[in-house]
PDB file of N, CA and C in Angstrom:
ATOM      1  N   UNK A   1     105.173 154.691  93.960  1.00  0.00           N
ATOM      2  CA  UNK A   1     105.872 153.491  93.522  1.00  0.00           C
ATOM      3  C   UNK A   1     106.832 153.872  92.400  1.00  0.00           C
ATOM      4  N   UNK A   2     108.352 153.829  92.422  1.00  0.00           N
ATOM      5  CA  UNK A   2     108.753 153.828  91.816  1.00  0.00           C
ATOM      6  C   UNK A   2     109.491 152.650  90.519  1.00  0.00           C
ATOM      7  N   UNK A   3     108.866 152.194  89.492  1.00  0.00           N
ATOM      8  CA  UNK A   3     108.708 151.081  88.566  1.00  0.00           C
ATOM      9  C   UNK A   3     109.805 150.910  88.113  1.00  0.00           C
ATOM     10  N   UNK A   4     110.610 152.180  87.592  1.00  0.00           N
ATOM     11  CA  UNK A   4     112.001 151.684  87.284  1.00  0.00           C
ATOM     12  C   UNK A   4     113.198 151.460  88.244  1.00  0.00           C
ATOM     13  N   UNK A   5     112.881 151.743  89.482  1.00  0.00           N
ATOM     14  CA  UNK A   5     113.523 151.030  90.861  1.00  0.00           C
ATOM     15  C   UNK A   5     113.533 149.578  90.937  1.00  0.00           C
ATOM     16  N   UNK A   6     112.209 149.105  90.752  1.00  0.00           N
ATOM     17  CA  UNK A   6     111.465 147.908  91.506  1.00  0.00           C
ATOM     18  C   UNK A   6     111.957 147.016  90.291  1.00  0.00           C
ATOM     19  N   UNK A   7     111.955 147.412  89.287  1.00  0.00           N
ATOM     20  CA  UNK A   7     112.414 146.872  87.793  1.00  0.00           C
ATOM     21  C   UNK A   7     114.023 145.975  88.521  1.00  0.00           C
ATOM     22  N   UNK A   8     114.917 147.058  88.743  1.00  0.00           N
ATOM     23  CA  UNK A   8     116.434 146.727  88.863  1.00  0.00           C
ATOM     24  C   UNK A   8     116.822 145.818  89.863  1.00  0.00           C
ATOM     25  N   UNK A   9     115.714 146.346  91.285  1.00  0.00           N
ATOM     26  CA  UNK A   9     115.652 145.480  92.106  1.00  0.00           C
ATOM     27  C   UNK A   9     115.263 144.222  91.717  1.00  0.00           C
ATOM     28  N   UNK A  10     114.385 143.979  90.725  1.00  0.00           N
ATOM     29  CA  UNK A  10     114.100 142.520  90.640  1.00  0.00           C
ATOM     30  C   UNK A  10     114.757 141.446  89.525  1.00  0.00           C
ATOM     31  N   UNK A  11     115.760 142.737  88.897  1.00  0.00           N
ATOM     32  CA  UNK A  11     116.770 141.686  88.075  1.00  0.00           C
ATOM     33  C   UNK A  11     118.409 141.895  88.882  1.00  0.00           C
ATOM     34  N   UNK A  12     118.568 142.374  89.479  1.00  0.00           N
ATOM     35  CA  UNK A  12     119.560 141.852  90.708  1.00  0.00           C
ATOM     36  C   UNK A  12     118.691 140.860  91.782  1.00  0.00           C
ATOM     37  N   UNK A  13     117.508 140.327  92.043  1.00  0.00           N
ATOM     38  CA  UNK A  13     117.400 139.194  92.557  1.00  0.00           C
ATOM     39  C   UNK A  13     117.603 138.298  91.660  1.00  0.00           C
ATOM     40  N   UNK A  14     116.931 138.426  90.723  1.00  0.00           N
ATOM     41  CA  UNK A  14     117.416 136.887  89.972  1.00  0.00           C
ATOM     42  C   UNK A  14     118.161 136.628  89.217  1.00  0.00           C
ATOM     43  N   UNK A  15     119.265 137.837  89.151  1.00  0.00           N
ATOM     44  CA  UNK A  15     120.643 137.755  88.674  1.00  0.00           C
ATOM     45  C   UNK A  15     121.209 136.826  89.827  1.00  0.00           C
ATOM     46  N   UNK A  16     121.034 137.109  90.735  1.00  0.00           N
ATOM     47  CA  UNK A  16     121.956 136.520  92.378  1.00  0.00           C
ATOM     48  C   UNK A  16     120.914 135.108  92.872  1.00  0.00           C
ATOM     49  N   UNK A  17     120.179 135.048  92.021  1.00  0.00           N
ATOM     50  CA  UNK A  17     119.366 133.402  92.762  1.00  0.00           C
ATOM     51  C   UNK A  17     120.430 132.605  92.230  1.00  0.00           C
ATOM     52  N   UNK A  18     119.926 131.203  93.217  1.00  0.00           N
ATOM     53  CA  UNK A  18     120.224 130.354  92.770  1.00  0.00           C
ATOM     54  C   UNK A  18     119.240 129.382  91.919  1.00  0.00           C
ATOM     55  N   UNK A  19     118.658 129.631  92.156  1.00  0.00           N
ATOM     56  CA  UNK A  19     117.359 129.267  90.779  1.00  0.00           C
ATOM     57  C   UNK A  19     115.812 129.708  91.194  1.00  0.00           C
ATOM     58  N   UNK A  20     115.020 129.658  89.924  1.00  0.00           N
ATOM     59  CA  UNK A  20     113.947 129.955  89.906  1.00  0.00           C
ATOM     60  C   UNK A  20     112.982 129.207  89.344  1.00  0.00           C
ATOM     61  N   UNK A  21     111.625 129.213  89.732  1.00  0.00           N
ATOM     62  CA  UNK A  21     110.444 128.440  89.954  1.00  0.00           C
ATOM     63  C   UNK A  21     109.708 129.954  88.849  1.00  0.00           C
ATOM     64  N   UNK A  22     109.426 128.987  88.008  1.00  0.00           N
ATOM     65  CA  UNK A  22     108.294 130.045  87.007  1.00  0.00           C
ATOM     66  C   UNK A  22     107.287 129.330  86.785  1.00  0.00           C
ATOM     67  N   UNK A  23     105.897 129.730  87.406  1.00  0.00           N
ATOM     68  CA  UNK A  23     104.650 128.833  87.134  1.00  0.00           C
ATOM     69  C   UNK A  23     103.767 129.409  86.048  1.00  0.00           C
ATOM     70  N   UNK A  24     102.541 128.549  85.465  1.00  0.00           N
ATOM     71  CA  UNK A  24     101.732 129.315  84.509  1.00  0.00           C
ATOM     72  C   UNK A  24     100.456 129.144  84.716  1.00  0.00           C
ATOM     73  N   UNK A  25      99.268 129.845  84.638  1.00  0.00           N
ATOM     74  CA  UNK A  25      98.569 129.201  84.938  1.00  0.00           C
ATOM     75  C   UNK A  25      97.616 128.740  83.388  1.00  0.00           C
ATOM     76  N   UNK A  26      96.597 128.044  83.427  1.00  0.00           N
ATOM     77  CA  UNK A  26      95.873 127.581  82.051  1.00  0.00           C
ATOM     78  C   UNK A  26      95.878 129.038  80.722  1.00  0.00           C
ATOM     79  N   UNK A  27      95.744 130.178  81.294  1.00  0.00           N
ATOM     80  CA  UNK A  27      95.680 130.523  80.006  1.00  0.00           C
ATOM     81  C   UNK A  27      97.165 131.187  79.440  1.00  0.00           C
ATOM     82  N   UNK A  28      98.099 130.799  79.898  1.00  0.00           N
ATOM     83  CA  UNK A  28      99.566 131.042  79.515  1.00  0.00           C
ATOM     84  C   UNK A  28     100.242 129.652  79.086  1.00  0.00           C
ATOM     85  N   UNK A  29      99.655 128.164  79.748  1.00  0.00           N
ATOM     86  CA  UNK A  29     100.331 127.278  79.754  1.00  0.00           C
ATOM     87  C   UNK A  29     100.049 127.053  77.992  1.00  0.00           C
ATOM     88  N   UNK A  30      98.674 126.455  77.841  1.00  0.00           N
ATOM     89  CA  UNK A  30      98.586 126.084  76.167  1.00  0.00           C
ATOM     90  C   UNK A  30      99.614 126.960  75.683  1.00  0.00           C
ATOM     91  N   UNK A  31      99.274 127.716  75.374  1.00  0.00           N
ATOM     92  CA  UNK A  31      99.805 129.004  74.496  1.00  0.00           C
ATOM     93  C   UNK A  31     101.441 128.849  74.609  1.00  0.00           C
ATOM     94  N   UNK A  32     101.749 128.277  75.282  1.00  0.00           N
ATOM     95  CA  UNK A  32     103.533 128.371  75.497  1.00  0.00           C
ATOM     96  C   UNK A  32     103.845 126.326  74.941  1.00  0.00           C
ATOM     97  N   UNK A  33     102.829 125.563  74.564  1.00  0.00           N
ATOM     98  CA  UNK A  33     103.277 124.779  74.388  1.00  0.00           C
ATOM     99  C   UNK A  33     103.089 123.176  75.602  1.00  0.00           C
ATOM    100  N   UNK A  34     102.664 124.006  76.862  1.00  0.00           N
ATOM    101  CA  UNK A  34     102.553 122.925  77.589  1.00  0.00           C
ATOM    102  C   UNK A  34     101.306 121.899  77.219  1.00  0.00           C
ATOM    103  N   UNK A  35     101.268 121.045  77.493  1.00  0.00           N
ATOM    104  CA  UNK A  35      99.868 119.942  77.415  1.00  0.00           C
ATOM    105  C   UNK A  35      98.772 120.576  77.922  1.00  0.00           C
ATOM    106  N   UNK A  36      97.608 120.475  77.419  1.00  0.00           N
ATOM    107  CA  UNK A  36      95.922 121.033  78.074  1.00  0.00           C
ATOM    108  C   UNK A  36      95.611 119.923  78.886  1.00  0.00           C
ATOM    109  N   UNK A  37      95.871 120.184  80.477  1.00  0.00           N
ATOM    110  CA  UNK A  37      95.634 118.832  81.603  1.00  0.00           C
ATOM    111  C   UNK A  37      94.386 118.953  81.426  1.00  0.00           C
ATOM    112  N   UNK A  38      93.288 119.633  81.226  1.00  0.00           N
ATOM    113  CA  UNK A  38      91.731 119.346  80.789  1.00  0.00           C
ATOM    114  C   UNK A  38      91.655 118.175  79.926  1.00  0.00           C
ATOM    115  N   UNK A  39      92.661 118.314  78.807  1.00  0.00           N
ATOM    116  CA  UNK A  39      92.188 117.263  77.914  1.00  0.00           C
ATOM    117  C   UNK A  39      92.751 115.730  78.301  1.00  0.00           C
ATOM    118  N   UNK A  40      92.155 114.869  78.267  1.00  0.00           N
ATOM    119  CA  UNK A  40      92.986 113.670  78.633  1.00  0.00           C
ATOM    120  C   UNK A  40      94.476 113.241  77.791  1.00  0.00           C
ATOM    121  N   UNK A  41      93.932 112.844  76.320  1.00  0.00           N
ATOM    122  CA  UNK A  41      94.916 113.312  76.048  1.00  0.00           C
ATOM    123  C   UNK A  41      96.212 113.811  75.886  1.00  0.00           C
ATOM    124  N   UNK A  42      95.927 115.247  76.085  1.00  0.00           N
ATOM    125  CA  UNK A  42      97.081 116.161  76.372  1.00  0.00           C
ATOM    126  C   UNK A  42      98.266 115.920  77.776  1.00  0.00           C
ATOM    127  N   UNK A  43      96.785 115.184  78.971  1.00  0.00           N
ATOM    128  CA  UNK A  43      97.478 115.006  79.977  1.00  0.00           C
ATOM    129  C   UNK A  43      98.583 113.927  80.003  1.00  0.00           C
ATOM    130  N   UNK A  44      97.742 112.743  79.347  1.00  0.00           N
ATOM    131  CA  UNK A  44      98.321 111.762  79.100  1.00  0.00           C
ATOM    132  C   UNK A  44      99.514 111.479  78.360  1.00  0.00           C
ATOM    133  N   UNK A  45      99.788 112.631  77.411  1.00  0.00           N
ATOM    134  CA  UNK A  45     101.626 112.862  76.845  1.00  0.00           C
ATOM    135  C   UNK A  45     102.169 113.135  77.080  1.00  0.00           C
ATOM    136  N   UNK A  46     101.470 114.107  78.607  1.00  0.00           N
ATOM    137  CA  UNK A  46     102.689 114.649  79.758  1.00  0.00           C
ATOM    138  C   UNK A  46     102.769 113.538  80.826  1.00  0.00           C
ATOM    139  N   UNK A  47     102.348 112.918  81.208  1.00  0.00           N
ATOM    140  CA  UNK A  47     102.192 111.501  81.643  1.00  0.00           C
ATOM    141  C   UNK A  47     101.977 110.081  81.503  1.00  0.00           C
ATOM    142  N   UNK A  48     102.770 109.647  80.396  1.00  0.00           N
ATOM    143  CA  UNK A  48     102.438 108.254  80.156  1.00  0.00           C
ATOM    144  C   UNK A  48     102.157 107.093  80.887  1.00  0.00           C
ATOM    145  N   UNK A  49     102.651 107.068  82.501  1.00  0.00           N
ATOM    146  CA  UNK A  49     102.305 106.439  83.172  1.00  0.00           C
ATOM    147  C   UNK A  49     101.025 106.408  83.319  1.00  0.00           C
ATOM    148  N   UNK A  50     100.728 107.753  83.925  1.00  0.00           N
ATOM    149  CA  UNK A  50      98.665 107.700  84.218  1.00  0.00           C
ATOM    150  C   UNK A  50      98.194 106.404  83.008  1.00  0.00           C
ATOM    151  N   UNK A  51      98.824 107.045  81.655  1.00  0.00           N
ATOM    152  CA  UNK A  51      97.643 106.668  80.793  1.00  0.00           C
ATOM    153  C   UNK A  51      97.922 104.741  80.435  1.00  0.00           C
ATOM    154  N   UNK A  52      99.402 104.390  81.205  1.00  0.00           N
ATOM    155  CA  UNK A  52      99.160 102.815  80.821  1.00  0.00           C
ATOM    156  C   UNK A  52      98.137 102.686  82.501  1.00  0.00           C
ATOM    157  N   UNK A  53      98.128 103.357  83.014  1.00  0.00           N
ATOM    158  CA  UNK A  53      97.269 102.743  84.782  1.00  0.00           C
ATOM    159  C   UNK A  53      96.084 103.043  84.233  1.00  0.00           C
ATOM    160  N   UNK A  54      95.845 103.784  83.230  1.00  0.00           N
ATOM    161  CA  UNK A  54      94.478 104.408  82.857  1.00  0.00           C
ATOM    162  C   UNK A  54      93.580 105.261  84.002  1.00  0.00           C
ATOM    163  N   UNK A  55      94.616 106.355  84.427  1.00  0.00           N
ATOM    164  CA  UNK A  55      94.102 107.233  85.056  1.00  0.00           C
ATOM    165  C   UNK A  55      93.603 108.630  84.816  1.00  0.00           C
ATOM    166  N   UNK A  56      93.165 108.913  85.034  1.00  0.00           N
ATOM    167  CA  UNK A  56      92.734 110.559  84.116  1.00  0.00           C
ATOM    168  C   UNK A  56      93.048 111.063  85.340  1.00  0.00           C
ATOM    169  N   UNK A  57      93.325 112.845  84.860  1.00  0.00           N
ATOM    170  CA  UNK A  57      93.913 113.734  85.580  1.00  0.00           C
ATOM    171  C   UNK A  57      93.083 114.062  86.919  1.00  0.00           C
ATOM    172  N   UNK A  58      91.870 114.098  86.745  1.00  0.00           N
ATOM    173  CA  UNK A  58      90.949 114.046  88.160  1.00  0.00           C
ATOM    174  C   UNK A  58      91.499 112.585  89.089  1.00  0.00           C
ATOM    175  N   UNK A  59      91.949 111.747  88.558  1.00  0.00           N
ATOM    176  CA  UNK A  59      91.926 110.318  89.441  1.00  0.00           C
ATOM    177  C   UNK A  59      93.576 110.780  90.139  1.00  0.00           C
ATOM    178  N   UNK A  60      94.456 111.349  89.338  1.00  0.00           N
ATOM    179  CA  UNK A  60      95.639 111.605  89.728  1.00  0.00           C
ATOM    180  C   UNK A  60      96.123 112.717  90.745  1.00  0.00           C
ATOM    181  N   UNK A  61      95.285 113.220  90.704  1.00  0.00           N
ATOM    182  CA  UNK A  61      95.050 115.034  91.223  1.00  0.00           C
ATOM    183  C   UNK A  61      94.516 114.620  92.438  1.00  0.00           C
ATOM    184  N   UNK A  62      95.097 113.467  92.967  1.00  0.00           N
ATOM    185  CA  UNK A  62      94.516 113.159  94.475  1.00  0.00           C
ATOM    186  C   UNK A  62      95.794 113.039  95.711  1.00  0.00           C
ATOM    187  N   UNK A  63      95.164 113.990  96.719  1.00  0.00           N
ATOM    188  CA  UNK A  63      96.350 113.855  97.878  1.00  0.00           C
ATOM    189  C   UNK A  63      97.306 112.636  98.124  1.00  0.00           C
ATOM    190  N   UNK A  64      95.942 111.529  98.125  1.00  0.00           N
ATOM    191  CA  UNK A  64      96.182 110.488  98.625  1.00  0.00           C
ATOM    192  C   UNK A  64      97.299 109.550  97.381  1.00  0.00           C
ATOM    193  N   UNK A  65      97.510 110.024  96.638  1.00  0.00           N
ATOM    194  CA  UNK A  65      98.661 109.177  95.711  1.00  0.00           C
ATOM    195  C   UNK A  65     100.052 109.656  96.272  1.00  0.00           C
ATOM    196  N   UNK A  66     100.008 110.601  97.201  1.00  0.00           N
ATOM    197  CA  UNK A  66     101.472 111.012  98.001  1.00  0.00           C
ATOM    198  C   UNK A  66     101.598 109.954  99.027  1.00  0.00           C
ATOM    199  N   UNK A  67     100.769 109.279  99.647  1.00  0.00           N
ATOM    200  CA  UNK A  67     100.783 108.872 100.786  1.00  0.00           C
ATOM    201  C   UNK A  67     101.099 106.819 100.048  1.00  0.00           C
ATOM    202  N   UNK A  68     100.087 106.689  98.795  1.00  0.00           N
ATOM    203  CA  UNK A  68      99.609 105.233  98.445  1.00  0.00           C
ATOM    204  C   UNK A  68     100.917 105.284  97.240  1.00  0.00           C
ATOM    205  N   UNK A  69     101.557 106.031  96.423  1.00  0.00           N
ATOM    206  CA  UNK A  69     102.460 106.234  95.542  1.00  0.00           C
ATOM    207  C   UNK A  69     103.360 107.195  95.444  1.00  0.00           C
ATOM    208  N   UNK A  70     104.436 107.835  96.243  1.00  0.00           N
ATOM    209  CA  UNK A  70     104.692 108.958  96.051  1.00  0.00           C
ATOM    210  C   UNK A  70     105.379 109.453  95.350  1.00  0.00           C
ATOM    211  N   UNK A  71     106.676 108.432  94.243  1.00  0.00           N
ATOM    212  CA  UNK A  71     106.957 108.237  92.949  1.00  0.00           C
ATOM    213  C   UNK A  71     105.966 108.485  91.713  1.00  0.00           C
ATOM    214  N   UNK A  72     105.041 107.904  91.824  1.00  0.00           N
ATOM    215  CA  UNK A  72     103.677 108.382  90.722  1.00  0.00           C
ATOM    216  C   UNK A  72     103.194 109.865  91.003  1.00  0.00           C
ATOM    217  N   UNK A  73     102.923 110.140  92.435  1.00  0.00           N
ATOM    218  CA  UNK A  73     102.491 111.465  92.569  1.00  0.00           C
ATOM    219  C   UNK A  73     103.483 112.552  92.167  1.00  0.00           C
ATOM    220  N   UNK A  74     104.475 112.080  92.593  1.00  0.00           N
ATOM    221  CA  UNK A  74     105.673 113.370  92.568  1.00  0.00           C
ATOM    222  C   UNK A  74     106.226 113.403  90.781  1.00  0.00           C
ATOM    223  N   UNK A  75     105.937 112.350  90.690  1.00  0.00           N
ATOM    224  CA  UNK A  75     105.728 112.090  88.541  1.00  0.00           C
ATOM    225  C   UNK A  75     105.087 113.207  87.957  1.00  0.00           C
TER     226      UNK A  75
END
């Protein structure tokens, strides 16, 4: 494997995207500032809606709000 190949190759892809999708998962998200969706809370300042419906992140984290809300889900 050559690393400083694979390096160049992968900043001429995303020199030439047209955009990019960067995900995090829990132990990068806190740490960078995002909300702790564990905590209600936290979830709830990234979502103010949930929290006037008074939903917690388990009640929201459901397939079925794509199908019954898909404005709220896609929220």
């Amino acid at each position: 494997m050559d690393i400083p190949k694979n390096i160049e190759k992968a900043k001429k892809v995303i020199k030439e995207a047209d955009a990019i999708l960067i995900t995090a998962g829990a132990g990068i998200g806190v740490d960078s500032g995002l909300p702790d969706f564990r905590g209600t809370e936290g979830f709830w300042r990234a979502y103010p809606v949930a929290k006037k419906l008074g939903l917690r992140f388990e009640e929201l984290a459901n397939p079925m709000w794509f199908v019954e809300n898909p404005r709220l889900a896609w929220a």
